[in-house]
N, C-alpha and C. Protein backbone atom coordinates (compact mmCIF):
# COMPACT_ATOMS: atom_id res chain seq x y z
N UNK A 1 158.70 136.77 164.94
CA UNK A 1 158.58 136.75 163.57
C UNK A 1 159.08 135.43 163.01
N UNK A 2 159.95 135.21 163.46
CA UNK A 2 160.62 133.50 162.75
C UNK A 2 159.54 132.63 163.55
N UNK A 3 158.90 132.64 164.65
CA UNK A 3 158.08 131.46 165.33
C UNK A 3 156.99 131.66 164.34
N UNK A 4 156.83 132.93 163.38
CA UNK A 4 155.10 133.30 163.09
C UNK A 4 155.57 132.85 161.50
N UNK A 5 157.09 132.91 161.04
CA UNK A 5 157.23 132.18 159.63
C UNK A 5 157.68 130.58 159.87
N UNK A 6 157.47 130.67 160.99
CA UNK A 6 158.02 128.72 160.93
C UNK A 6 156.54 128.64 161.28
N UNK A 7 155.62 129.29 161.75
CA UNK A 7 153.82 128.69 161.68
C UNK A 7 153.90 128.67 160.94
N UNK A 8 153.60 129.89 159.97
CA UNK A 8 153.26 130.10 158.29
C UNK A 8 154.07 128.48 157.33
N UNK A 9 155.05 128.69 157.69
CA UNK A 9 155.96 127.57 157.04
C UNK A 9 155.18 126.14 157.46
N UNK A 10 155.06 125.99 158.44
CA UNK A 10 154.14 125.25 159.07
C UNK A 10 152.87 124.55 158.62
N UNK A 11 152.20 125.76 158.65
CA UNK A 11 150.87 125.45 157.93
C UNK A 11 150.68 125.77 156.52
N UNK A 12 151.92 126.18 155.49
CA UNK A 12 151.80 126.31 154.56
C UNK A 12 152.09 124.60 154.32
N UNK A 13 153.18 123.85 155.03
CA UNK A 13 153.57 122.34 154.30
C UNK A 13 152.34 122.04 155.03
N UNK A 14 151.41 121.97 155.67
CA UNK A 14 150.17 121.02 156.26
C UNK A 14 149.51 121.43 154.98
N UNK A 15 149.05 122.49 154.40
CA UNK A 15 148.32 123.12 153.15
C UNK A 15 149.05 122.32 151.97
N UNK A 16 149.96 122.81 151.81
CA UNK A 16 150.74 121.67 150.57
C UNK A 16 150.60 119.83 150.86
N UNK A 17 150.49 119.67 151.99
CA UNK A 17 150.20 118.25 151.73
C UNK A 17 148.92 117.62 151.92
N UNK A 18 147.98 118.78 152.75
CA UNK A 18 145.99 118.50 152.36
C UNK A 18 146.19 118.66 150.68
N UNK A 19 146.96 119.79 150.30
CA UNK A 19 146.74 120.02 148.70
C UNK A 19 146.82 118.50 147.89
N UNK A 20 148.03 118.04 148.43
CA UNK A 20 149.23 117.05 147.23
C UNK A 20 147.90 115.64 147.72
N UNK A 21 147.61 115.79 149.06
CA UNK A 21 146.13 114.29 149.18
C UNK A 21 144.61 114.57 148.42
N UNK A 22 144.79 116.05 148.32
CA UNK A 22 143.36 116.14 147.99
C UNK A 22 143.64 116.09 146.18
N UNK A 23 144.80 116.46 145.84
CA UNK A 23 145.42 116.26 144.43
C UNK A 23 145.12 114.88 143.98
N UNK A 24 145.83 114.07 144.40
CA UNK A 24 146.09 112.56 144.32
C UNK A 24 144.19 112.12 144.33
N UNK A 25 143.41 112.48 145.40
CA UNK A 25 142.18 112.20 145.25
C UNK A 25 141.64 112.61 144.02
N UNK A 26 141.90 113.79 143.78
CA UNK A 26 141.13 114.09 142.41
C UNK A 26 141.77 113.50 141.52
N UNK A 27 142.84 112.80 141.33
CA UNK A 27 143.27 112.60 140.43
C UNK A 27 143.15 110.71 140.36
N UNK A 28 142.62 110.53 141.36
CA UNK A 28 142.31 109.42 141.36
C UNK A 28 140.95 109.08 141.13
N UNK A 29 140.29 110.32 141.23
CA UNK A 29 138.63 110.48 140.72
C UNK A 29 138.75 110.91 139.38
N UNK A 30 139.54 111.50 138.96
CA UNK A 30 139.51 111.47 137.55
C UNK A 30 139.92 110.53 136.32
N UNK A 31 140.53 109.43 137.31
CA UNK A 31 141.16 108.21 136.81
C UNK A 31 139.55 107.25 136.56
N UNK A 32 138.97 107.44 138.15
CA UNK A 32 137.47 106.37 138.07
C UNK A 32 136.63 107.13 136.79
N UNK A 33 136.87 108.61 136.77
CA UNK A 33 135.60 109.17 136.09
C UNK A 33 135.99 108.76 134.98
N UNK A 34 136.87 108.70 134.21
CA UNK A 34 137.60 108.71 133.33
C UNK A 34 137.33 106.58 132.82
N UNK A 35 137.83 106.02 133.39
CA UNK A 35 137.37 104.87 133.44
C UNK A 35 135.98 104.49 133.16
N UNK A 36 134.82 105.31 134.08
CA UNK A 36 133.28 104.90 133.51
C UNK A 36 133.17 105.60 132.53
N UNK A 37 133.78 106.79 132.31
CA UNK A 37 133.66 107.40 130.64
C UNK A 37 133.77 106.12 129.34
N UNK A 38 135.04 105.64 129.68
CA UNK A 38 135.43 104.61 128.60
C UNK A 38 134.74 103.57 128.65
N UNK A 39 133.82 103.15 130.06
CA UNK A 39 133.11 101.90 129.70
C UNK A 39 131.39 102.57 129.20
N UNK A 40 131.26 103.34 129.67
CA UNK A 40 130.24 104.19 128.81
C UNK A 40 130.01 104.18 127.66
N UNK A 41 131.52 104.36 126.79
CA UNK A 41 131.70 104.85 125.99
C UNK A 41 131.51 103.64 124.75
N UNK A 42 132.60 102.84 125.83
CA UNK A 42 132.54 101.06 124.85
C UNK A 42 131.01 100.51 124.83
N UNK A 43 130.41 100.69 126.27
CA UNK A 43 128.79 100.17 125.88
C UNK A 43 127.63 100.98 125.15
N UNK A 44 128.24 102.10 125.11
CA UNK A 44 127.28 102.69 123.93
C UNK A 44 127.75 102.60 122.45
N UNK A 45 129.16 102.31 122.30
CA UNK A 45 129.67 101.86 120.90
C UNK A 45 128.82 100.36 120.30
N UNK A 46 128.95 99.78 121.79
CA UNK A 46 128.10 98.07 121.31
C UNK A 46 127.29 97.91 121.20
N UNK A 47 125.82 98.94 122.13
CA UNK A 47 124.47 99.23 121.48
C UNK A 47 124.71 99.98 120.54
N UNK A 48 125.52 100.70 119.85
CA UNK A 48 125.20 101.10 118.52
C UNK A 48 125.42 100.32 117.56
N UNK A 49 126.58 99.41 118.08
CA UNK A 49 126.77 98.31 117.19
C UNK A 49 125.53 97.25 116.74
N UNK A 50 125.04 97.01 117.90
CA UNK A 50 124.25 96.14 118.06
C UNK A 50 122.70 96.73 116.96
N UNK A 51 122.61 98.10 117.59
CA UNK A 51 121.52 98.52 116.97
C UNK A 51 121.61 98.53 115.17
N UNK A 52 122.84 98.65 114.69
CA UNK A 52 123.01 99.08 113.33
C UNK A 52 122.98 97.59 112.91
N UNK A 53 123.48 96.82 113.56
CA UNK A 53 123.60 95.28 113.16
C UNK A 53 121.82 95.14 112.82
N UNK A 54 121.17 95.01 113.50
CA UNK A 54 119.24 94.74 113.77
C UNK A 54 119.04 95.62 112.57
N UNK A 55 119.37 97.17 112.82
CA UNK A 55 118.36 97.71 111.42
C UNK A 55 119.21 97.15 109.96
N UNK A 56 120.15 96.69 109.95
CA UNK A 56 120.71 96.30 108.80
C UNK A 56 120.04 95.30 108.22
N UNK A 57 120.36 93.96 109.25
CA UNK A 57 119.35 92.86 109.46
C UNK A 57 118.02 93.15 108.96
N UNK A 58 117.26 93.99 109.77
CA UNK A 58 115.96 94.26 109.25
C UNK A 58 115.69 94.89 107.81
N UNK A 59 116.48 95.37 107.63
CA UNK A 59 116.44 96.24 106.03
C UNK A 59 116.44 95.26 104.75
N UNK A 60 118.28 94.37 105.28
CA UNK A 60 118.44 93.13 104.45
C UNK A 60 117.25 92.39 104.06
N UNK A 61 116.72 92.23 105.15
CA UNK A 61 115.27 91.36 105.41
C UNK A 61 114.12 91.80 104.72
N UNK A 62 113.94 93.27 104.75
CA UNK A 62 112.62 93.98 104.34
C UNK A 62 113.39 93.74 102.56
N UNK A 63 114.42 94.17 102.52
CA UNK A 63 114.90 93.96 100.86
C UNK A 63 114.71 92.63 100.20
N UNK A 64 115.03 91.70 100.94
CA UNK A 64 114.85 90.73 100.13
C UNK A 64 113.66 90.13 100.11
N UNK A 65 112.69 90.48 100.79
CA UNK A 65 111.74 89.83 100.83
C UNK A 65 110.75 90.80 99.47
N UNK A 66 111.67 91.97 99.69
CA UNK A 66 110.91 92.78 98.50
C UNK A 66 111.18 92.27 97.04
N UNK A 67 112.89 92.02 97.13
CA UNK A 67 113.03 91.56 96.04
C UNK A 67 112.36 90.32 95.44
N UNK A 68 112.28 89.43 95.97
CA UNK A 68 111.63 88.06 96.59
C UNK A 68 109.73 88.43 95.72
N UNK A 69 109.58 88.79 96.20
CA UNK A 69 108.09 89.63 95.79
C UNK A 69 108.46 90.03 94.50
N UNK A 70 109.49 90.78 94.24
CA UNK A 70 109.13 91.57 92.62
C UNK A 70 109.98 90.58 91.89
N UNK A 71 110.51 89.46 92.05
CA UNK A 71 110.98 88.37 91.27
C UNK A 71 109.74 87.26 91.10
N UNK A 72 109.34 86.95 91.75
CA UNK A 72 107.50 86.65 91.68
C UNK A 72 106.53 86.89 90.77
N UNK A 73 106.85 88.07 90.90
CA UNK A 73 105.52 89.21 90.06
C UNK A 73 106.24 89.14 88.60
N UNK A 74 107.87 89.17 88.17
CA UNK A 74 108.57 88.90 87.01
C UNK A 74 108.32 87.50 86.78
N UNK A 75 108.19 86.96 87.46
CA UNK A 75 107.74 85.15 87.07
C UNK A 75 106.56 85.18 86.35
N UNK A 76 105.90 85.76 87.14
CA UNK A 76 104.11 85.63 86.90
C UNK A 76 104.13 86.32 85.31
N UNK A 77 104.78 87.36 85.26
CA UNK A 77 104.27 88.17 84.06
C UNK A 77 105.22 87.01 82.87
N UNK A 78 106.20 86.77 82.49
CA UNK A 78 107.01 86.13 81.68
C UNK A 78 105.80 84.76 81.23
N UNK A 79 105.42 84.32 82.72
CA UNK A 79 104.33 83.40 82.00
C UNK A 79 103.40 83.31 81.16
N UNK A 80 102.46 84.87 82.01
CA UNK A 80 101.49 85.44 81.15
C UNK A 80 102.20 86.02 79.63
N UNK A 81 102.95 86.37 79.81
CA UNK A 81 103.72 86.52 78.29
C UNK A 81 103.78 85.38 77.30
N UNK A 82 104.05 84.30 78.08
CA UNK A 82 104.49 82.98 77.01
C UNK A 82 103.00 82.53 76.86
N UNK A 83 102.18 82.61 77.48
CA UNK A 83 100.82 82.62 77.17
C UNK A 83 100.41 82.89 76.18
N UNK A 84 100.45 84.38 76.28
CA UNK A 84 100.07 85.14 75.20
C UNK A 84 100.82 85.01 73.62
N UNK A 85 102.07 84.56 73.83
CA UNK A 85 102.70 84.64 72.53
C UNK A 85 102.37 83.26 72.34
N UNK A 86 102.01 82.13 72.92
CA UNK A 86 100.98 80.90 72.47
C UNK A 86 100.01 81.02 71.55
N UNK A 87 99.29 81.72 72.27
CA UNK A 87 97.85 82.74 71.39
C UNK A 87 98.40 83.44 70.07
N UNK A 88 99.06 83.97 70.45
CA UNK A 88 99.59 84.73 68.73
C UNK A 88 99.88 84.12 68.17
N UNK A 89 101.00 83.01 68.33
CA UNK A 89 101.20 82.35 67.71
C UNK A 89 100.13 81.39 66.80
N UNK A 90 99.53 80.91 67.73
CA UNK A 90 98.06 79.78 67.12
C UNK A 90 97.23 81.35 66.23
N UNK A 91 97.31 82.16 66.87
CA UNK A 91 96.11 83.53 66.01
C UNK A 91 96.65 83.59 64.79
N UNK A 92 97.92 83.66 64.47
CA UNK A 92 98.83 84.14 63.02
C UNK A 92 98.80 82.77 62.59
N UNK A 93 98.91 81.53 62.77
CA UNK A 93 98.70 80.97 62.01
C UNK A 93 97.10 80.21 61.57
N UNK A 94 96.26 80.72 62.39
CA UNK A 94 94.85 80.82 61.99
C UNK A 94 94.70 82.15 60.76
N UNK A 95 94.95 83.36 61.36
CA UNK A 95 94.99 84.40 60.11
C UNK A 95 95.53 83.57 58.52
N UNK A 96 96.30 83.38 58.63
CA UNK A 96 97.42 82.89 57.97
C UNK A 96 96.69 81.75 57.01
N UNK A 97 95.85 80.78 57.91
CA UNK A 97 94.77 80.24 56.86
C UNK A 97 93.90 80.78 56.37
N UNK A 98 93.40 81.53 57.19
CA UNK A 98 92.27 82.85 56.27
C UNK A 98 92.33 83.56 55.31
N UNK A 99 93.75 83.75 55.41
CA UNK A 99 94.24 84.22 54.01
C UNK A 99 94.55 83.51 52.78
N UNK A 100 94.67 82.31 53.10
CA UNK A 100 94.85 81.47 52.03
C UNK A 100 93.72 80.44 51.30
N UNK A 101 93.02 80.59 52.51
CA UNK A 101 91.96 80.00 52.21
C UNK A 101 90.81 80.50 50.93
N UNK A 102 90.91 82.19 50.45
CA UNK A 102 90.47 82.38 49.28
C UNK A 102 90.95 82.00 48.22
N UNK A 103 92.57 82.13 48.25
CA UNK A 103 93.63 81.71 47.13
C UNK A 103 93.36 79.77 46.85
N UNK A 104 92.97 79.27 48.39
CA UNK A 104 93.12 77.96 47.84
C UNK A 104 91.31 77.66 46.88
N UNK A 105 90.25 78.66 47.27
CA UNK A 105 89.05 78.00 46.91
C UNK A 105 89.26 78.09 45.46
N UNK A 106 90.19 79.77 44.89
CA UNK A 106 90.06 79.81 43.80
C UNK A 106 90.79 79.03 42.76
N UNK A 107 91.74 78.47 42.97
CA UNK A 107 92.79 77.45 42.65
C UNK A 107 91.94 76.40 42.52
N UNK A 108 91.21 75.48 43.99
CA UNK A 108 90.56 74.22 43.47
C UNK A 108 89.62 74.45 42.32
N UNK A 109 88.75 76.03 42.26
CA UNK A 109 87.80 76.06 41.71
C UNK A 109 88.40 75.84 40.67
N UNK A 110 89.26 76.59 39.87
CA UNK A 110 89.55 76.82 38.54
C UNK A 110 89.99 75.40 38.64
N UNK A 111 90.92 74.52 39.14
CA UNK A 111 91.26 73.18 38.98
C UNK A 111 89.79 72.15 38.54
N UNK A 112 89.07 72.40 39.61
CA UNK A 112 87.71 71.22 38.94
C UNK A 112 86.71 71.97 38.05
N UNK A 113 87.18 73.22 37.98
CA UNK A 113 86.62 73.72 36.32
C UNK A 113 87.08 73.37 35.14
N UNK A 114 88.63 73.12 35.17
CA UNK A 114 89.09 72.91 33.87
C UNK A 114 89.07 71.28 33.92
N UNK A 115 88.95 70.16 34.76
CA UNK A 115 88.38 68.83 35.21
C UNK A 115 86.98 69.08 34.54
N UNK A 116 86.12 70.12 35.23
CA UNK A 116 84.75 69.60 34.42
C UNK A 116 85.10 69.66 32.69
N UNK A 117 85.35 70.65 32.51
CA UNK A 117 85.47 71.20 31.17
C UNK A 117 85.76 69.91 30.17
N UNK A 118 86.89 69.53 30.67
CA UNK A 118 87.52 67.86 30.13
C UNK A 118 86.37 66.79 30.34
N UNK A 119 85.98 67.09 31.53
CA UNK A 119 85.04 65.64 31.26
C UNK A 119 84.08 65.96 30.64
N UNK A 120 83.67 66.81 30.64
CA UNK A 120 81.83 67.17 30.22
C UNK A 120 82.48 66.77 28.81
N UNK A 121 83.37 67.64 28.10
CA UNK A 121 83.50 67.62 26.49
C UNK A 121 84.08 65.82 26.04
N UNK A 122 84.23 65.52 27.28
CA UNK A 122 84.60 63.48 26.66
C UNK A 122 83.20 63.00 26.91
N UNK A 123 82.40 63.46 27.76
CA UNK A 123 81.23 62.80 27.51
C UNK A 123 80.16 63.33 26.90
N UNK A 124 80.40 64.93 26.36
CA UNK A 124 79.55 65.34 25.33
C UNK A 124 80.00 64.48 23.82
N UNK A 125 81.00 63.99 23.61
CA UNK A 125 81.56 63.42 22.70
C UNK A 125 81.57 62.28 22.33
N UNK A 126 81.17 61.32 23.63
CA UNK A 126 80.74 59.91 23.90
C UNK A 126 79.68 59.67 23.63
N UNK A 127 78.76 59.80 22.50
CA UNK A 127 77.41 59.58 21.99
C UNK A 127 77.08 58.53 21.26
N UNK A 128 78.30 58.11 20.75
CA UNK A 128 77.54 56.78 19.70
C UNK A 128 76.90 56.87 18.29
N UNK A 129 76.63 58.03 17.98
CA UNK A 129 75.88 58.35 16.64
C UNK A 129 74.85 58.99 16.82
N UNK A 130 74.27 59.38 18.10
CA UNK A 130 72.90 59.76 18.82
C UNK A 130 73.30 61.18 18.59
N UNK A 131 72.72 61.92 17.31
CA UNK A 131 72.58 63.14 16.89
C UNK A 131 72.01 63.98 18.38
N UNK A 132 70.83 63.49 18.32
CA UNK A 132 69.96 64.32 19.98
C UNK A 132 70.80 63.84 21.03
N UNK A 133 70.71 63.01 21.35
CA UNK A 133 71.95 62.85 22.78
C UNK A 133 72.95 63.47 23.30
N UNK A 134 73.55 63.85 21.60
CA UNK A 134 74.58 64.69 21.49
C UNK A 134 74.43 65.80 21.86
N UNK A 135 73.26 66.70 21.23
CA UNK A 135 72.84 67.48 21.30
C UNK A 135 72.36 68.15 22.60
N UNK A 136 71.49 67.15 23.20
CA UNK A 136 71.36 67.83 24.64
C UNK A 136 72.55 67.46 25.58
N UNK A 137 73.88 66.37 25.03
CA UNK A 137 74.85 66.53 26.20
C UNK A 137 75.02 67.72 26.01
N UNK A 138 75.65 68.36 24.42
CA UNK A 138 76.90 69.75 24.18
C UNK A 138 75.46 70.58 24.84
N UNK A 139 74.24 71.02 25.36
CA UNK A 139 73.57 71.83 26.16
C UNK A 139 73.68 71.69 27.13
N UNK A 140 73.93 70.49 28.06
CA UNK A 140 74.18 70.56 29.71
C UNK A 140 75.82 71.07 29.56
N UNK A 141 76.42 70.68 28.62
CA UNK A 141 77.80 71.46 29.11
C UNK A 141 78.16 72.65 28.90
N UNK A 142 77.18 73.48 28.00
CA UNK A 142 77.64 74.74 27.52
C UNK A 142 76.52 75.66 29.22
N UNK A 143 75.67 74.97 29.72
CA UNK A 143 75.07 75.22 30.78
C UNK A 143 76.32 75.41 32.13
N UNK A 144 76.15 74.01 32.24
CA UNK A 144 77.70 74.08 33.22
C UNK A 144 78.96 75.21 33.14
N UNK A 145 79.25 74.94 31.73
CA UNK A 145 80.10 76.08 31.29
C UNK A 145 79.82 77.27 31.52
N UNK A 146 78.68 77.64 31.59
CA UNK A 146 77.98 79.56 31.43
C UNK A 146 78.25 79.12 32.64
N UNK A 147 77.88 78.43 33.88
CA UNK A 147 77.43 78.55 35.61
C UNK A 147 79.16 78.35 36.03
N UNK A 148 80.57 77.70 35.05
CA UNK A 148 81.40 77.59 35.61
C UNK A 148 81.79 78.74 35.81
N UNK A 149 81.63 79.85 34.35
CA UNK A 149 82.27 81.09 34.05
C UNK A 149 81.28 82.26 35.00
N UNK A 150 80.26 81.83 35.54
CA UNK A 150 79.70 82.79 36.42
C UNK A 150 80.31 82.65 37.91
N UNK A 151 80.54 81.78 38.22
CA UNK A 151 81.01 81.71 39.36
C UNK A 151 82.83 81.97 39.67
N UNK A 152 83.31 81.96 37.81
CA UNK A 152 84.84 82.45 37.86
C UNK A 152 84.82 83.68 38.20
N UNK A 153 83.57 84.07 37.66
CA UNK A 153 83.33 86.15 37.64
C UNK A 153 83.09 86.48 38.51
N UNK A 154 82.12 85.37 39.67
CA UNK A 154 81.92 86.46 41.14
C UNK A 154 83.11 85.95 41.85
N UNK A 155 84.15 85.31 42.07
CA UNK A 155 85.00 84.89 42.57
C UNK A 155 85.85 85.98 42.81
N UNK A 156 86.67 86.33 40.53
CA UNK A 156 87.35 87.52 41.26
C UNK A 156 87.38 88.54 41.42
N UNK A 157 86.00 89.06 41.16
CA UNK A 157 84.83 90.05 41.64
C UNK A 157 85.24 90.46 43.41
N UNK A 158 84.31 89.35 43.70
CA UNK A 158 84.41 89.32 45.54
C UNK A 158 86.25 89.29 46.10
N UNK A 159 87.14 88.69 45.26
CA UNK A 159 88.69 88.54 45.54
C UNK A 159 89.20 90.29 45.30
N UNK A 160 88.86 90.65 44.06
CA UNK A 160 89.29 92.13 43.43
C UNK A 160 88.59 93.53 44.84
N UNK A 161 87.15 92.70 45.21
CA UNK A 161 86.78 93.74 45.85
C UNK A 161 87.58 93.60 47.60
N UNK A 162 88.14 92.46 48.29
CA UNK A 162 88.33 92.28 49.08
C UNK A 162 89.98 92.92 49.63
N UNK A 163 90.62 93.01 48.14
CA UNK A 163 91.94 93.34 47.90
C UNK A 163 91.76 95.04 48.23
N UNK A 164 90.88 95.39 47.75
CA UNK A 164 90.29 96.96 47.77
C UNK A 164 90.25 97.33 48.93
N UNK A 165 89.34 96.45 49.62
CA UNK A 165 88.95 96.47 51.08
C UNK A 165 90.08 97.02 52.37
N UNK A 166 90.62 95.90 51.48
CA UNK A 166 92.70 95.38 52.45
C UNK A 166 93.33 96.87 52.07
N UNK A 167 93.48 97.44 50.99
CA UNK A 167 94.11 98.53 50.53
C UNK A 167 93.19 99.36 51.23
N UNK A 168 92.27 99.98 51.14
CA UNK A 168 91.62 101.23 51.46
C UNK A 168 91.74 101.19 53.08
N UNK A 169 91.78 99.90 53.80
CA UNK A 169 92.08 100.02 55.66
C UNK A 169 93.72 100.80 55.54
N UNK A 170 94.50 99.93 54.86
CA UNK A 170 95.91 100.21 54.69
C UNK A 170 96.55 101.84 55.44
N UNK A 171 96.27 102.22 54.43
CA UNK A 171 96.69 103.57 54.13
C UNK A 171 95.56 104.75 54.19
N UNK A 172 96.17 105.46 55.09
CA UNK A 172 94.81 106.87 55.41
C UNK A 172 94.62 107.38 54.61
N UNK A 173 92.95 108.06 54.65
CA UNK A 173 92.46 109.00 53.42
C UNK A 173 93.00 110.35 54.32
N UNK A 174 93.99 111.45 53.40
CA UNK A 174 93.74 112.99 53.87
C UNK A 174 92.72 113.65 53.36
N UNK A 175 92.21 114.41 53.86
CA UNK A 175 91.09 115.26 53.41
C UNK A 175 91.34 116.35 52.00
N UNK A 176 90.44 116.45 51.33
CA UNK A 176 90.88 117.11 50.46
C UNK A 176 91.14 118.62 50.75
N UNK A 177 91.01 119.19 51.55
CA UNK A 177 90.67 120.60 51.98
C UNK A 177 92.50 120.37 52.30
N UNK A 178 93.66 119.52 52.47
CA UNK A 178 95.04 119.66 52.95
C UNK A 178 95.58 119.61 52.00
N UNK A 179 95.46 119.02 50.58
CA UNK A 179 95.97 118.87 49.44
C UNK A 179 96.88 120.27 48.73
């Protein structure tokens, strides 16, 4: 019995020390496994690094080139804008003569009407003693005169009706059926 517990004893320390080598092995395999874990671990951190770096890159890239593009297209239009407010500008002050341009005909008119008026009556008056001379000047001027005062009448005739014109676009007609 003591020869069969000094075997046992025996092959229990041969068992305890296959154990304590095969221990140390695994634990030295878990040191390597453990080791390619972490370089695994670091080279898939640096392709991710790497990868996020590129799509960033690429994004940055796709962005600015977008922005790049729609700062372009804001160029282009600001131009076409200053264009256009060129045009308005030159249009409003073309309108702008159109509008004045009745006020100025009727102004010169009445100006070289009351000019004729003066001259005709200094040279209806400039006769010399010539009863008939006289006579048919004061008829070309009372002529002139009727054709000055006809043309004062269609003036602000066509002015009165144009003002009408301007008013009646103005402001909408409602129907009488809403009244």
């Amino acid at each position: 019995m003591i020869a069969e517990a000094q075997k046992n004893h025996a092959a229990t320390a041969s068992a305890i020390e296959g154990l304590q080598a095969q221990a140390g092995a695994n634990q030295k395999l878990v040191s390597q496994v453990g080791g390619a874990v972490q370089r695994m671990e670091k080279r898939t951190e640096e392709r991710v690094q790497r990868a996020v770096e590129q799509v960033a890159g690429e994004a940055s890239a796709a962005m600015t080139a977008n922005l790049d593009a729609s700062n372009e297209r804001a160029e282009r239009i600001m131009q076409a804008t200053a264009k256009l407010e060129a045009r308005q500008l030159w249009s409003a002050a073309a309108a702008m003569c159109l509008a004045l341009l009745p006020v100025l005909v009727v102004v010169a008119g009445l100006w070289m009407g009351i000019a004729g008026i003066i001259t005709g009556t200094q040279w209806a008056l400039d006769v010399d003693g010539g009863v008939w001379l006289g006579i048919g000047r004061w008829i070309v001027v009372a002529v002139g005169l009727a054709g000055a005062s006809y043309g004062l009448f269609a003036s602000v005739r066509w002015a009165v009706g144009l003002v009408e014109t301007w008013k009646d676009r103005g402001m909408p007609k409602w129907p009488t059926w809403r009244r």
